[in-house]
N, C-alpha and C. Protein backbone atom coordinates (compact mmCIF):
# COMPACT_ATOMS: atom_id res chain seq x y z
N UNK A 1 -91.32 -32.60 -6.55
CA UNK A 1 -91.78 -33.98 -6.43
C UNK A 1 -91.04 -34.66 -5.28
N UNK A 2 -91.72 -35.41 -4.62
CA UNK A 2 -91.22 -36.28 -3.39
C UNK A 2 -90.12 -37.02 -3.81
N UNK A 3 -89.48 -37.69 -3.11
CA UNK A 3 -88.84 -38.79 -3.56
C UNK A 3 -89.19 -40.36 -3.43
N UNK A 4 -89.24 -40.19 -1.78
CA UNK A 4 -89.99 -41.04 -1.66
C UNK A 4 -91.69 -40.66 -0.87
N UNK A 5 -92.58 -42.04 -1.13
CA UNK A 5 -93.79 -41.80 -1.03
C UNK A 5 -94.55 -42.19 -0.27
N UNK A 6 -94.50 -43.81 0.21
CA UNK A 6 -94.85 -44.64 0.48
C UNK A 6 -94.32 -45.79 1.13
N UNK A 7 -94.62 -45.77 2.39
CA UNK A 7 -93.84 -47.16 3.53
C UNK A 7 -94.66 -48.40 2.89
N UNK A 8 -93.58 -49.40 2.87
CA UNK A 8 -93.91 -50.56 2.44
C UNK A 8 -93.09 -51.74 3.26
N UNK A 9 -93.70 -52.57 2.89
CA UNK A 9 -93.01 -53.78 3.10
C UNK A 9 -92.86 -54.72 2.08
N UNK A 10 -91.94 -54.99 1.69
CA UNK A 10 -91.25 -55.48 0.48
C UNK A 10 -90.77 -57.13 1.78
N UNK A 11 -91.22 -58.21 0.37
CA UNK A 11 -91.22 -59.59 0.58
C UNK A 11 -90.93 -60.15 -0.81
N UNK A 12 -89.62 -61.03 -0.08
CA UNK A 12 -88.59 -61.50 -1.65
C UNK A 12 -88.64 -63.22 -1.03
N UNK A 13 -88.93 -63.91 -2.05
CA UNK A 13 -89.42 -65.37 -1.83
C UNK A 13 -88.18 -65.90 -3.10
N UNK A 14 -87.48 -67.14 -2.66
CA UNK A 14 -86.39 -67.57 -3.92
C UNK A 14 -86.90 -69.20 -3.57
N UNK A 15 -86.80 -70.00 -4.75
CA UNK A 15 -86.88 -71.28 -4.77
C UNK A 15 -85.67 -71.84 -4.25
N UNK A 16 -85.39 -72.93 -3.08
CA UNK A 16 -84.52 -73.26 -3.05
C UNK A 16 -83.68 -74.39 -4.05
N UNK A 17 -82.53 -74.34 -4.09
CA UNK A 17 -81.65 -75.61 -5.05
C UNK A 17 -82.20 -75.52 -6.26
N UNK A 18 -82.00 -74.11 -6.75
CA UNK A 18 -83.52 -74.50 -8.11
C UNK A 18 -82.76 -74.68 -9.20
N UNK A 19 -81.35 -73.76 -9.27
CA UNK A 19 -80.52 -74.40 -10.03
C UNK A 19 -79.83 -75.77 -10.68
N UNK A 20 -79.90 -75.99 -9.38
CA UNK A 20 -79.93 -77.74 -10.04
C UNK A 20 -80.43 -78.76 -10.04
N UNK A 21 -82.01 -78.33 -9.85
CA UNK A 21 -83.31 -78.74 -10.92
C UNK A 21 -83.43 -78.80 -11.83
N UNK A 22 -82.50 -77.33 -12.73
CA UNK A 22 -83.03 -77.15 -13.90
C UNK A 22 -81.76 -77.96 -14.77
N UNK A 23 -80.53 -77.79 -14.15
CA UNK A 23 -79.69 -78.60 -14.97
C UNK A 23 -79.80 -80.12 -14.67
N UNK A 24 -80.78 -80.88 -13.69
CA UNK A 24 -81.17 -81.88 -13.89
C UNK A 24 -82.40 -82.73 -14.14
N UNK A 25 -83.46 -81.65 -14.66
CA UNK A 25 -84.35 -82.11 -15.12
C UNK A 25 -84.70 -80.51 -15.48
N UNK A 26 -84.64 -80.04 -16.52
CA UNK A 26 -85.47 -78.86 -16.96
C UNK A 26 -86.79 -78.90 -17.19
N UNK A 27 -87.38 -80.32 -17.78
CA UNK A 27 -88.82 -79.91 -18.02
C UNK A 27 -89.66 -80.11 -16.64
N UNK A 28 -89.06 -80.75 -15.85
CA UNK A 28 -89.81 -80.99 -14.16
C UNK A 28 -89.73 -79.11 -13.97
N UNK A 29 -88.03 -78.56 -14.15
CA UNK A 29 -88.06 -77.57 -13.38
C UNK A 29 -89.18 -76.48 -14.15
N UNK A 30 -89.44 -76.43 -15.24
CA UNK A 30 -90.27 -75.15 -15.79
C UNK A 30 -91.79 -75.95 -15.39
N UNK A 31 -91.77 -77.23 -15.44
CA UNK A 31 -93.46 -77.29 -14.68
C UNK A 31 -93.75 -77.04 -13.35
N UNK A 32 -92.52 -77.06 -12.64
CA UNK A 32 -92.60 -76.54 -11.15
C UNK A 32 -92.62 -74.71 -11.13
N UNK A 33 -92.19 -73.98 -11.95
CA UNK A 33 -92.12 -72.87 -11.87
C UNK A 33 -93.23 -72.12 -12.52
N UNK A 34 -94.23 -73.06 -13.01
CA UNK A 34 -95.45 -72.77 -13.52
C UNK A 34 -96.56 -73.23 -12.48
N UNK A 35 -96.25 -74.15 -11.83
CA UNK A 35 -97.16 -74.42 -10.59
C UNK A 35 -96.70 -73.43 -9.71
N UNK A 36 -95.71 -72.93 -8.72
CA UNK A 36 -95.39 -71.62 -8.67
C UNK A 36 -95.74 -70.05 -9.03
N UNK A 37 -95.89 -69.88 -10.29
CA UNK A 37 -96.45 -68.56 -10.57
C UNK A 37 -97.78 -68.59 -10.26
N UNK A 38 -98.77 -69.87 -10.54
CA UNK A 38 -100.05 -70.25 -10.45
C UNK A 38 -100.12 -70.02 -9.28
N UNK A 39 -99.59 -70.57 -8.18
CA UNK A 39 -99.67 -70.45 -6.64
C UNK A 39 -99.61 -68.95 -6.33
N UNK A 40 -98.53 -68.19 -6.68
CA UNK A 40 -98.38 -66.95 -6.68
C UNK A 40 -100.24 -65.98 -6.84
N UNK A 41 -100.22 -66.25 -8.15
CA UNK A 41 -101.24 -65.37 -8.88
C UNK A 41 -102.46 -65.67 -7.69
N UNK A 42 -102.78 -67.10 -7.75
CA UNK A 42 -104.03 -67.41 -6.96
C UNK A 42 -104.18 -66.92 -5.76
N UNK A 43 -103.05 -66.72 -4.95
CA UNK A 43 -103.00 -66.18 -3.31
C UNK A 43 -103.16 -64.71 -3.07
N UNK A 44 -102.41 -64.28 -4.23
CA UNK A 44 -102.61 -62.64 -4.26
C UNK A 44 -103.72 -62.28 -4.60
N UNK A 45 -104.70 -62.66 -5.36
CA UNK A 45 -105.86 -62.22 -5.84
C UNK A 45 -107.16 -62.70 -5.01
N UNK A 46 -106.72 -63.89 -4.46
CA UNK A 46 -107.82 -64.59 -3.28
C UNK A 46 -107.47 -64.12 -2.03
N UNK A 47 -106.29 -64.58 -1.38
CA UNK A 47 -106.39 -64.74 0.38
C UNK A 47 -105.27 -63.67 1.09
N UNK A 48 -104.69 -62.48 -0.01
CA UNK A 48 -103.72 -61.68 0.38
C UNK A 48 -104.29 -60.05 0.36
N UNK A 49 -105.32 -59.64 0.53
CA UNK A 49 -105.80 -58.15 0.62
C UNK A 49 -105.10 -57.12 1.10
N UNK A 50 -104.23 -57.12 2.02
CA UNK A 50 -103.31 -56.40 2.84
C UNK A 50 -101.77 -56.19 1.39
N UNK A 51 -101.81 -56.98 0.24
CA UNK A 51 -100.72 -56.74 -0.46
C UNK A 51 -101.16 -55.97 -1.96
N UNK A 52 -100.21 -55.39 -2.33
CA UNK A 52 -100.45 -54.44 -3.03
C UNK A 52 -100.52 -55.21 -4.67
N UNK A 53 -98.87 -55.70 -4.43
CA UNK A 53 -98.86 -56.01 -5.98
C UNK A 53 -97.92 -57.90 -5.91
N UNK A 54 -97.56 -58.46 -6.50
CA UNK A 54 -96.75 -59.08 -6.61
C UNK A 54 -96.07 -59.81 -8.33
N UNK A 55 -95.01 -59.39 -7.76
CA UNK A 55 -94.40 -59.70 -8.90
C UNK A 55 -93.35 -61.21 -9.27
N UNK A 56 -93.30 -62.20 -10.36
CA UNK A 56 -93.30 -63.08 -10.07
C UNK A 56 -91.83 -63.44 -11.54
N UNK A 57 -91.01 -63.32 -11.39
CA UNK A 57 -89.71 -64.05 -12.30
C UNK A 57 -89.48 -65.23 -12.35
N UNK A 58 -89.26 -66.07 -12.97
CA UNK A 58 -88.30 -67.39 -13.08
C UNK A 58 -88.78 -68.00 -11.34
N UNK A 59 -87.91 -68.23 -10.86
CA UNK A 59 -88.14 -69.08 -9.17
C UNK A 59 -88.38 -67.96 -8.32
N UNK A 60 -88.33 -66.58 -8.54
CA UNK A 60 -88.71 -65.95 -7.42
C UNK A 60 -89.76 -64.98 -7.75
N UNK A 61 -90.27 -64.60 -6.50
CA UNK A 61 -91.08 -63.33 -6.40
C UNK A 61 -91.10 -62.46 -5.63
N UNK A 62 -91.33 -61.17 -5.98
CA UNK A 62 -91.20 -59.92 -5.30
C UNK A 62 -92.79 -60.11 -5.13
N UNK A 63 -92.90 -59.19 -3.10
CA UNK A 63 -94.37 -59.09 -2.85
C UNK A 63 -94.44 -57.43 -2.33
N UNK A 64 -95.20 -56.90 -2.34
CA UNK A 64 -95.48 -55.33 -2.11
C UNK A 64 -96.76 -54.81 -1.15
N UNK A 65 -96.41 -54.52 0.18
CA UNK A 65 -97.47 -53.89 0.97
C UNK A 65 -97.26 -53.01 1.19
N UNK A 66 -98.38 -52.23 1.50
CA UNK A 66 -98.65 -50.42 1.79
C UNK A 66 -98.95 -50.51 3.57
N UNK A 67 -97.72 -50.01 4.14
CA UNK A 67 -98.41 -49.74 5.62
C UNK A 67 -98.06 -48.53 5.86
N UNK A 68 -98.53 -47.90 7.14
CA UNK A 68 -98.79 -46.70 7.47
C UNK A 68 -97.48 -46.68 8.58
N UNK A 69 -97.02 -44.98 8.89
CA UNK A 69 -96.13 -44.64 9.91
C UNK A 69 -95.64 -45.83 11.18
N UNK A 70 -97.29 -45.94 11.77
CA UNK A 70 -96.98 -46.81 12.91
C UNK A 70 -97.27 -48.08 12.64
N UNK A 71 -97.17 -48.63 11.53
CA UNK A 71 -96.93 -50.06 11.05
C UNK A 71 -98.35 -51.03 11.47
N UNK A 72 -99.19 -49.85 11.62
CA UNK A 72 -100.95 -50.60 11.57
C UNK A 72 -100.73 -51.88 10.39
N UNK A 73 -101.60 -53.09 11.23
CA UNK A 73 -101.97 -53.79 10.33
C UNK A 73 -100.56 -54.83 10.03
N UNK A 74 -99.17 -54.77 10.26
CA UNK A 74 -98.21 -55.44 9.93
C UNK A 74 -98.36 -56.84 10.57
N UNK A 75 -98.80 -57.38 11.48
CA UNK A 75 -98.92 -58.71 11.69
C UNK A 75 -99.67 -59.53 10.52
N UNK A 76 -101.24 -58.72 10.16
CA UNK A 76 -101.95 -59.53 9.04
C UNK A 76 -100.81 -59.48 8.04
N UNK A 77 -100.38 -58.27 7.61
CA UNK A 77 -99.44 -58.76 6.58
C UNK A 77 -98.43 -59.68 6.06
N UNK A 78 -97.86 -59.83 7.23
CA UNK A 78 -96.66 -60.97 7.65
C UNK A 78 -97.57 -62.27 7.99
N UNK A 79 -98.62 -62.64 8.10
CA UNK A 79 -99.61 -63.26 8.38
C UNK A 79 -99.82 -63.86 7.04
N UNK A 80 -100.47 -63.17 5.98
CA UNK A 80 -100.16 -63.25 4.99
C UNK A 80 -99.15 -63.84 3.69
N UNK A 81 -97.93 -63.39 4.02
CA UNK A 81 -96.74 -63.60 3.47
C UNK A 81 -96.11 -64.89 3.70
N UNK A 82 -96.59 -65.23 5.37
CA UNK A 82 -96.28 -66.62 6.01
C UNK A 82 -97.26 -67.33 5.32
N UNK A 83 -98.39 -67.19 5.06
CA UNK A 83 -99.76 -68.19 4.54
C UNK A 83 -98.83 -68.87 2.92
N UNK A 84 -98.76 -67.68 2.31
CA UNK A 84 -98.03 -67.39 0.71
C UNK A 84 -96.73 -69.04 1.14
N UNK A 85 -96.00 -68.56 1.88
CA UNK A 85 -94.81 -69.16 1.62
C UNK A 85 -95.39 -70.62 2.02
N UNK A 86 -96.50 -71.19 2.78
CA UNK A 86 -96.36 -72.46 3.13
C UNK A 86 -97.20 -73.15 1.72
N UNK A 87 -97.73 -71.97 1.49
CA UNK A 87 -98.48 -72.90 -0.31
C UNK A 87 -97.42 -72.82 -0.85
N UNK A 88 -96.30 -72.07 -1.21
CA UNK A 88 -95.05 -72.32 -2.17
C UNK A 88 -94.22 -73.36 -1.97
N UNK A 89 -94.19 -73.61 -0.34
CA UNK A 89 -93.35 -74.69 0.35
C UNK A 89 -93.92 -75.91 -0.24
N UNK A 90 -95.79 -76.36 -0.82
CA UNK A 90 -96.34 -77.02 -1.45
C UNK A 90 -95.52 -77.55 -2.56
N UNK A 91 -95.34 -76.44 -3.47
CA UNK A 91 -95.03 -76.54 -4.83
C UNK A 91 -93.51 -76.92 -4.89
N UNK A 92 -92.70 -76.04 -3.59
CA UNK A 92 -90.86 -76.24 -3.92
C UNK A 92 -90.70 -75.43 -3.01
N UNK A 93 -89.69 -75.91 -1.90
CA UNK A 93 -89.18 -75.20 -0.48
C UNK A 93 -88.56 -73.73 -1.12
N UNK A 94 -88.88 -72.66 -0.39
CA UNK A 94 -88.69 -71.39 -0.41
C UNK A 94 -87.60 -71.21 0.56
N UNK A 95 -87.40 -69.99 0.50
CA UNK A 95 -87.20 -68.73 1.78
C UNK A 95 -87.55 -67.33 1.57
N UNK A 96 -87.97 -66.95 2.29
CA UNK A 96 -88.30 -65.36 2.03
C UNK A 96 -87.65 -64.57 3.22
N UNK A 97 -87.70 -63.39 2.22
CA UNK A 97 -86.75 -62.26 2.74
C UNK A 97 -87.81 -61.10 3.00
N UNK A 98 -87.68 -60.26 4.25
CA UNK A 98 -88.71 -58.92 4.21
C UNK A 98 -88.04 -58.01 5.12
N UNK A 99 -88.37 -56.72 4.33
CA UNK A 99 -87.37 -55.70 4.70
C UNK A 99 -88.61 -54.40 4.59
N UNK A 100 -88.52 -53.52 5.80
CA UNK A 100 -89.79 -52.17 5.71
C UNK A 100 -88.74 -51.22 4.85
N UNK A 101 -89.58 -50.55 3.68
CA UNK A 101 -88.75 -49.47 3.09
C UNK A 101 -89.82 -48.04 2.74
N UNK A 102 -89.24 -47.67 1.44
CA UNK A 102 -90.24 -46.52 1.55
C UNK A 102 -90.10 -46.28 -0.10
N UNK A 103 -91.45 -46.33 -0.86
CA UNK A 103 -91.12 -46.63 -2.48
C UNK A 103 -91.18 -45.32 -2.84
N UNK A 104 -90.29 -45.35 -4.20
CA UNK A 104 -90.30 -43.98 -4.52
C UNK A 104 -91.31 -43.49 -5.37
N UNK A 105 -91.27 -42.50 -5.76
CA UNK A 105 -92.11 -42.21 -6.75
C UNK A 105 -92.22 -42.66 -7.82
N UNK A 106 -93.25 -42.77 -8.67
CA UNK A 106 -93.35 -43.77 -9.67
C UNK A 106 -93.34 -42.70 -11.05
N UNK A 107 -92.69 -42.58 -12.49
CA UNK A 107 -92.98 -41.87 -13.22
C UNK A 107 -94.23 -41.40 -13.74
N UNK A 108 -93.95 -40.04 -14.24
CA UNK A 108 -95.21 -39.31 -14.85
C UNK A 108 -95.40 -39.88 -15.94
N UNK A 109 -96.63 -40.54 -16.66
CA UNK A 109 -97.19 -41.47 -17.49
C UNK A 109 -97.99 -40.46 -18.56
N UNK A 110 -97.45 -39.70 -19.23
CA UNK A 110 -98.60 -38.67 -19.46
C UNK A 110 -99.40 -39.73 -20.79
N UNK A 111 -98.93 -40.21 -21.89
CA UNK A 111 -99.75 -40.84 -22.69
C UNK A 111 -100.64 -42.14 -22.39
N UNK A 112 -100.71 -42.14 -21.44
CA UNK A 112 -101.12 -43.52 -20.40
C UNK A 112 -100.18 -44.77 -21.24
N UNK A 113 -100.75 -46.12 -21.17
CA UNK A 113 -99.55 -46.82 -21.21
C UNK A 113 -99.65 -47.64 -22.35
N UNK A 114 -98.55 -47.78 -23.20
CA UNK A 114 -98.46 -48.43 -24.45
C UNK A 114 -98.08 -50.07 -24.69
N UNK A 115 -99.18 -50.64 -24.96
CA UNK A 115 -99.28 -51.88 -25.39
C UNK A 115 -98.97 -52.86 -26.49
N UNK A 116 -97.93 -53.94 -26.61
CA UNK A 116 -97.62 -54.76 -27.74
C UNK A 116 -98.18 -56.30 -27.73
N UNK A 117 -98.88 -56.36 -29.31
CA UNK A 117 -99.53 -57.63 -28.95
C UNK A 117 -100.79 -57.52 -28.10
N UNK A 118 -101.08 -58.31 -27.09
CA UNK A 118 -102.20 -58.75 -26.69
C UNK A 118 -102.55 -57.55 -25.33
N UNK A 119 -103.17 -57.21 -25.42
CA UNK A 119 -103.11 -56.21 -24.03
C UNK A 119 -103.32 -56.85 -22.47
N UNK A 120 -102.25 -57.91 -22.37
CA UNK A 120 -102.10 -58.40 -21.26
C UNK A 120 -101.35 -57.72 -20.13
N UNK A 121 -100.23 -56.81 -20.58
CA UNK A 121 -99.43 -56.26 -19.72
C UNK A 121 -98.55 -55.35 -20.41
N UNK A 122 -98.64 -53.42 -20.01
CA UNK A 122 -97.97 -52.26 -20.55
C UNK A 122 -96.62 -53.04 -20.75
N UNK A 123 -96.13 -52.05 -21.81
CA UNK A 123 -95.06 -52.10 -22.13
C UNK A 123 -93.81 -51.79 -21.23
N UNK A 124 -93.90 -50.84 -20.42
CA UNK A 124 -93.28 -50.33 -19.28
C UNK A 124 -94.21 -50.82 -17.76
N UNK A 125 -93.30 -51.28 -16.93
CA UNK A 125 -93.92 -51.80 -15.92
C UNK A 125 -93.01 -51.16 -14.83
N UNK A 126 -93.50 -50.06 -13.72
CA UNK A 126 -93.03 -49.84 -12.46
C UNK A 126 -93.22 -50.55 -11.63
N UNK A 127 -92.29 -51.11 -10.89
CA UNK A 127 -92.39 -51.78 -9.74
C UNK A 127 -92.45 -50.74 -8.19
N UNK A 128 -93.62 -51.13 -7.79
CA UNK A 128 -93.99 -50.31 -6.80
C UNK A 128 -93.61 -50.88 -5.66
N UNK A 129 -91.96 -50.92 -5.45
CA UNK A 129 -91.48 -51.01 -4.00
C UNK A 129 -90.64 -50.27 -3.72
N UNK A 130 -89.81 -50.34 -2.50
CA UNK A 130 -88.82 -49.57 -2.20
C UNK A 130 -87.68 -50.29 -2.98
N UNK A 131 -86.80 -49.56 -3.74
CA UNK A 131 -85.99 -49.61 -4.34
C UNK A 131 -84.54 -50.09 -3.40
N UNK A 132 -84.75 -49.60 -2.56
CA UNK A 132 -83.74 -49.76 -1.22
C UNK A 132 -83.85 -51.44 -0.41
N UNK A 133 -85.55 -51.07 -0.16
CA UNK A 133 -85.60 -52.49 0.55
C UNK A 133 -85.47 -53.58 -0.27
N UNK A 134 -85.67 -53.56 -1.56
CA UNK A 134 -86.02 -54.43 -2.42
C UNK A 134 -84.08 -54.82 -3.00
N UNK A 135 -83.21 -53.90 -2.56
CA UNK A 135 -81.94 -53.98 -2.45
C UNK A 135 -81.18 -55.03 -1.34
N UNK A 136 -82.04 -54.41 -0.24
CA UNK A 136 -81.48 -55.19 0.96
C UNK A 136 -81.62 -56.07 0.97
N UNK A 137 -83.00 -56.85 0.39
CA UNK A 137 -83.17 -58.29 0.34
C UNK A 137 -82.11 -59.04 -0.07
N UNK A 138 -81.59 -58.84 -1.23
CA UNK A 138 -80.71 -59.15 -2.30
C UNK A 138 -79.33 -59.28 -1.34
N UNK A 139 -79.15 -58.27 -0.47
CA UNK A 139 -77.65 -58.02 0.39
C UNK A 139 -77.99 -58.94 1.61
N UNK A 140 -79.35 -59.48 2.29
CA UNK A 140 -79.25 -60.33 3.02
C UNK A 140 -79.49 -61.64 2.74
N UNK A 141 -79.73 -61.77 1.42
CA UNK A 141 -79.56 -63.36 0.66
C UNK A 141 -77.90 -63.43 0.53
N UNK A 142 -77.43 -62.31 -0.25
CA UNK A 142 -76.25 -62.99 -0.12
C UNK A 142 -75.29 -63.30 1.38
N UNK A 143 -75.46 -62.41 2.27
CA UNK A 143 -74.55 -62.78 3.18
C UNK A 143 -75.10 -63.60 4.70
N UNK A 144 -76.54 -64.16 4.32
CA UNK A 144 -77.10 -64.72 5.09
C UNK A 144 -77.55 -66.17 5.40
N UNK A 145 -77.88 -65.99 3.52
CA UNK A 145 -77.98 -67.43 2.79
C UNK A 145 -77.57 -68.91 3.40
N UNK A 146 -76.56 -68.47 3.77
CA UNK A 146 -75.58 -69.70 4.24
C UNK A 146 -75.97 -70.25 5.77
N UNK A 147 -76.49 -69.72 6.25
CA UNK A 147 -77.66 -69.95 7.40
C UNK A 147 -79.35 -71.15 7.33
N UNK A 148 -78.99 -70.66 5.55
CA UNK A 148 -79.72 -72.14 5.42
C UNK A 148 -81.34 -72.16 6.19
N UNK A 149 -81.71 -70.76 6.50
CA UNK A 149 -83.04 -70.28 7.82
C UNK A 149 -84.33 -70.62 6.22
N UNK A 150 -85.35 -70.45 6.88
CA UNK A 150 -86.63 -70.41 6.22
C UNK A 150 -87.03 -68.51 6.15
N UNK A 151 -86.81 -68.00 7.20
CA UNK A 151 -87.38 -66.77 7.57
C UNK A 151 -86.48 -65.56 7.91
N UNK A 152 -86.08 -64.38 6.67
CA UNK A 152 -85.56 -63.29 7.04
C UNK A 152 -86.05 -62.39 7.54
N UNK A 153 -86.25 -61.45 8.41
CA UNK A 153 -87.10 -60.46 8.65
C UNK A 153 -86.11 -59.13 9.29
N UNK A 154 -86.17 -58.45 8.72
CA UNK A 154 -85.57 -56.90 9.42
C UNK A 154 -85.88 -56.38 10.06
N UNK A 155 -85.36 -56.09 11.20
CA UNK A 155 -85.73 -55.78 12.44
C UNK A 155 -87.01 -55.11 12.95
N UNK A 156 -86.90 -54.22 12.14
CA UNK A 156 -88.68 -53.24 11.96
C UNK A 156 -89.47 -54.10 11.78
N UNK A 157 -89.22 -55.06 11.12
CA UNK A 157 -90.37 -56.19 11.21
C UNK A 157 -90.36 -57.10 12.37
N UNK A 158 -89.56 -57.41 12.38
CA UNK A 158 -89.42 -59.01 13.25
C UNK A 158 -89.70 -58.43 14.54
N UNK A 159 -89.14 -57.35 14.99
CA UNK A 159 -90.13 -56.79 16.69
C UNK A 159 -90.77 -55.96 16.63
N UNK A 160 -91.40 -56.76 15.84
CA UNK A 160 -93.29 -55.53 15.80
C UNK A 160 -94.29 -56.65 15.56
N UNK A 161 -93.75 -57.91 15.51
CA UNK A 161 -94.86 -58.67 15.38
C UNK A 161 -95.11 -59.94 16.23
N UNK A 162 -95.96 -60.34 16.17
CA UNK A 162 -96.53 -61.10 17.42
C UNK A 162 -96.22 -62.54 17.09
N UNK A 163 -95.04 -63.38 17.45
CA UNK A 163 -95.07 -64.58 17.09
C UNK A 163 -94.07 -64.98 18.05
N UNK A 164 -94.26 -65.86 18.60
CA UNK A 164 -93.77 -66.82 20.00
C UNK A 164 -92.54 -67.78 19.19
N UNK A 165 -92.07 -67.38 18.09
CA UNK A 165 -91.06 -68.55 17.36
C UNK A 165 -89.47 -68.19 17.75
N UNK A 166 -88.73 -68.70 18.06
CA UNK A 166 -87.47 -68.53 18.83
C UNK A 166 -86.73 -68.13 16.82
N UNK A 167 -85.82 -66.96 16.83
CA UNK A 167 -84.66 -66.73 16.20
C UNK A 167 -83.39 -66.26 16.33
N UNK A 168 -82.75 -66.33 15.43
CA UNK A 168 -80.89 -65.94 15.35
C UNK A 168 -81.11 -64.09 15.20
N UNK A 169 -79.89 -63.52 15.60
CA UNK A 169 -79.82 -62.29 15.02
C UNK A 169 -78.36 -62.38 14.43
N UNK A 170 -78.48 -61.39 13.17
CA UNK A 170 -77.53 -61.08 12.78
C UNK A 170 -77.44 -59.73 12.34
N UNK A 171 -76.49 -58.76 11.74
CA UNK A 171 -76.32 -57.45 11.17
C UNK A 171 -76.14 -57.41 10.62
N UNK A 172 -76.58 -56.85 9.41
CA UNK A 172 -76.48 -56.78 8.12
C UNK A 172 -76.15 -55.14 7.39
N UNK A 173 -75.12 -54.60 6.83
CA UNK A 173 -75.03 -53.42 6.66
C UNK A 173 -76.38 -52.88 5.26
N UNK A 174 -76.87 -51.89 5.61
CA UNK A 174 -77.90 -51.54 4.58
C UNK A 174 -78.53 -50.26 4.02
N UNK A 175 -78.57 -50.33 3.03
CA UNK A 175 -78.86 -48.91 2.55
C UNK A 175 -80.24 -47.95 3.17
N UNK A 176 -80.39 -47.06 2.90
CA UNK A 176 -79.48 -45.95 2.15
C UNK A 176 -78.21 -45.22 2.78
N UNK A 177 -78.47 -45.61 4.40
CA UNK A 177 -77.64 -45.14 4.86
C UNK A 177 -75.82 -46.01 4.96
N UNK A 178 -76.02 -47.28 4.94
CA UNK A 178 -75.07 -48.26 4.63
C UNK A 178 -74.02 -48.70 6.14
N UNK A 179 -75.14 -48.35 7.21
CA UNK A 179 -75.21 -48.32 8.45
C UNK A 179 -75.72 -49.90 8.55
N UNK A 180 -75.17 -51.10 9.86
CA UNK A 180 -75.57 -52.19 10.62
C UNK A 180 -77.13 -51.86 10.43
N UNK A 181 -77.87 -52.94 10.14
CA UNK A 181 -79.28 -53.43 10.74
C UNK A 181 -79.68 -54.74 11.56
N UNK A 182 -80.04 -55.09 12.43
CA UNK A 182 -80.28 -56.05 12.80
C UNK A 182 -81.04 -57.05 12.08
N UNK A 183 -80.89 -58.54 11.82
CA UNK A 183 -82.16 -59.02 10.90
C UNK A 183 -82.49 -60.27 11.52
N UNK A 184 -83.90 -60.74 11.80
CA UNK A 184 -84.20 -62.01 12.76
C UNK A 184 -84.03 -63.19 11.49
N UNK A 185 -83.70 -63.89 11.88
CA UNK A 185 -83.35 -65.21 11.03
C UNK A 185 -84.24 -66.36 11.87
N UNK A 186 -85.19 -67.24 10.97
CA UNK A 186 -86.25 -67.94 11.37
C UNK A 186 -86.11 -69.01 10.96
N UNK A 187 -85.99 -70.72 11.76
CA UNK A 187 -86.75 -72.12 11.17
C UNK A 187 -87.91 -72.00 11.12
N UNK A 188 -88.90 -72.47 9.66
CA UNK A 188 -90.48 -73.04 9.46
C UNK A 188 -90.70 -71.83 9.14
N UNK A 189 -91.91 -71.53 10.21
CA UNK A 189 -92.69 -70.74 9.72
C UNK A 189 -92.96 -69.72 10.87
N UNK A 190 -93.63 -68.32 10.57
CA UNK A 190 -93.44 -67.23 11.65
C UNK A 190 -94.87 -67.36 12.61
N UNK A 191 -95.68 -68.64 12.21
CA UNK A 191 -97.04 -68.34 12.98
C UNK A 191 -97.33 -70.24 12.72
């Protein structure tokens, strides 16, 4: 069995100051994080075709695209992801994070999938990203954060795509190899 399978592009979106929303108004903050998932659900299923899956926690969400070797198609995607974040910016200022990885294989399911309650959603849920990129995000929130930017992008991304918007660079050490990456750091928006 492979390990890994599939080039992706993994997109990590966090609510900003959301923490202390919730310790100063909790019921504003869970109706904002319900207008949020709503925003989420509606974009992925209407105006995002290029994305695979998205997944949606508390203030943030994980987003999941399938691209090919030579990164066909990565502008619509990021195209995309930029559209996503200015409807979220609607609901409660974001930032998103995007990093190209490569997802691994997903387990062998042999009884297909077991349901509790309402058959809204298996009991076991794989997340179909790179495990790695979906890491790095996490390692360039924390040591990037403080930059206070709208727009992370990892290098594989950020010069491969077509947008005239002036950014910062910084390096960020990253797995798997745990080697420097370059990562473009963005004000607004990428288009």
């Amino acid at each position: 069995m492979e390990l890994c399978t599939e080039h992706t592009i993994v997109t990590y979106m966090d609510l900003i100051g959301f923490g202390k929303l919730i310790e100063n108004n909790s019921l504003n903050a869970v109706e904002i994080m319900q207008r949020f998932h709503q925003t989420v659900y509606n974009q992925i299923n209407v105006n995002m075709n290029n994305h695979n899956h998205a997944y949606t926690w508390n203030d943030s969400v994980l987003i999941v695209a399938s691209i090919d070797e030579k990164y066909s198609g990565l502008s619509e995607i990021m195209k995309e992801v930029d559209s996503l974040k200015k409807k979220i910016d609607e609901v409660h200022k974001c930032y998103a994070i995007s990093v190209k990885g490569m997802s691994f294989s997903g387990p062998s399911i042999w009884g297909g999938h077991q349901y509790v309650g309402q058959m809204d959603q298996p009991k076991f849920v794989f997340l179909k990203a790179s495990s790695y990129a979906f890491s790095n995000c996490f390692e360039i929130e924390k040591k990037l954060k403080i930059k206070k930017k709208s727009w992370y992008l990892d290098k594989r991304i950020g010069s491969r795509i077509n947008t005239d918007k002036i950014y910062d660079e910084e390096s960020i050490n990253m797995l798997p190899s745990g080697n420097p990456r370059p990562v473009y750091l963005y004000d607004g928006y990428l288009w």
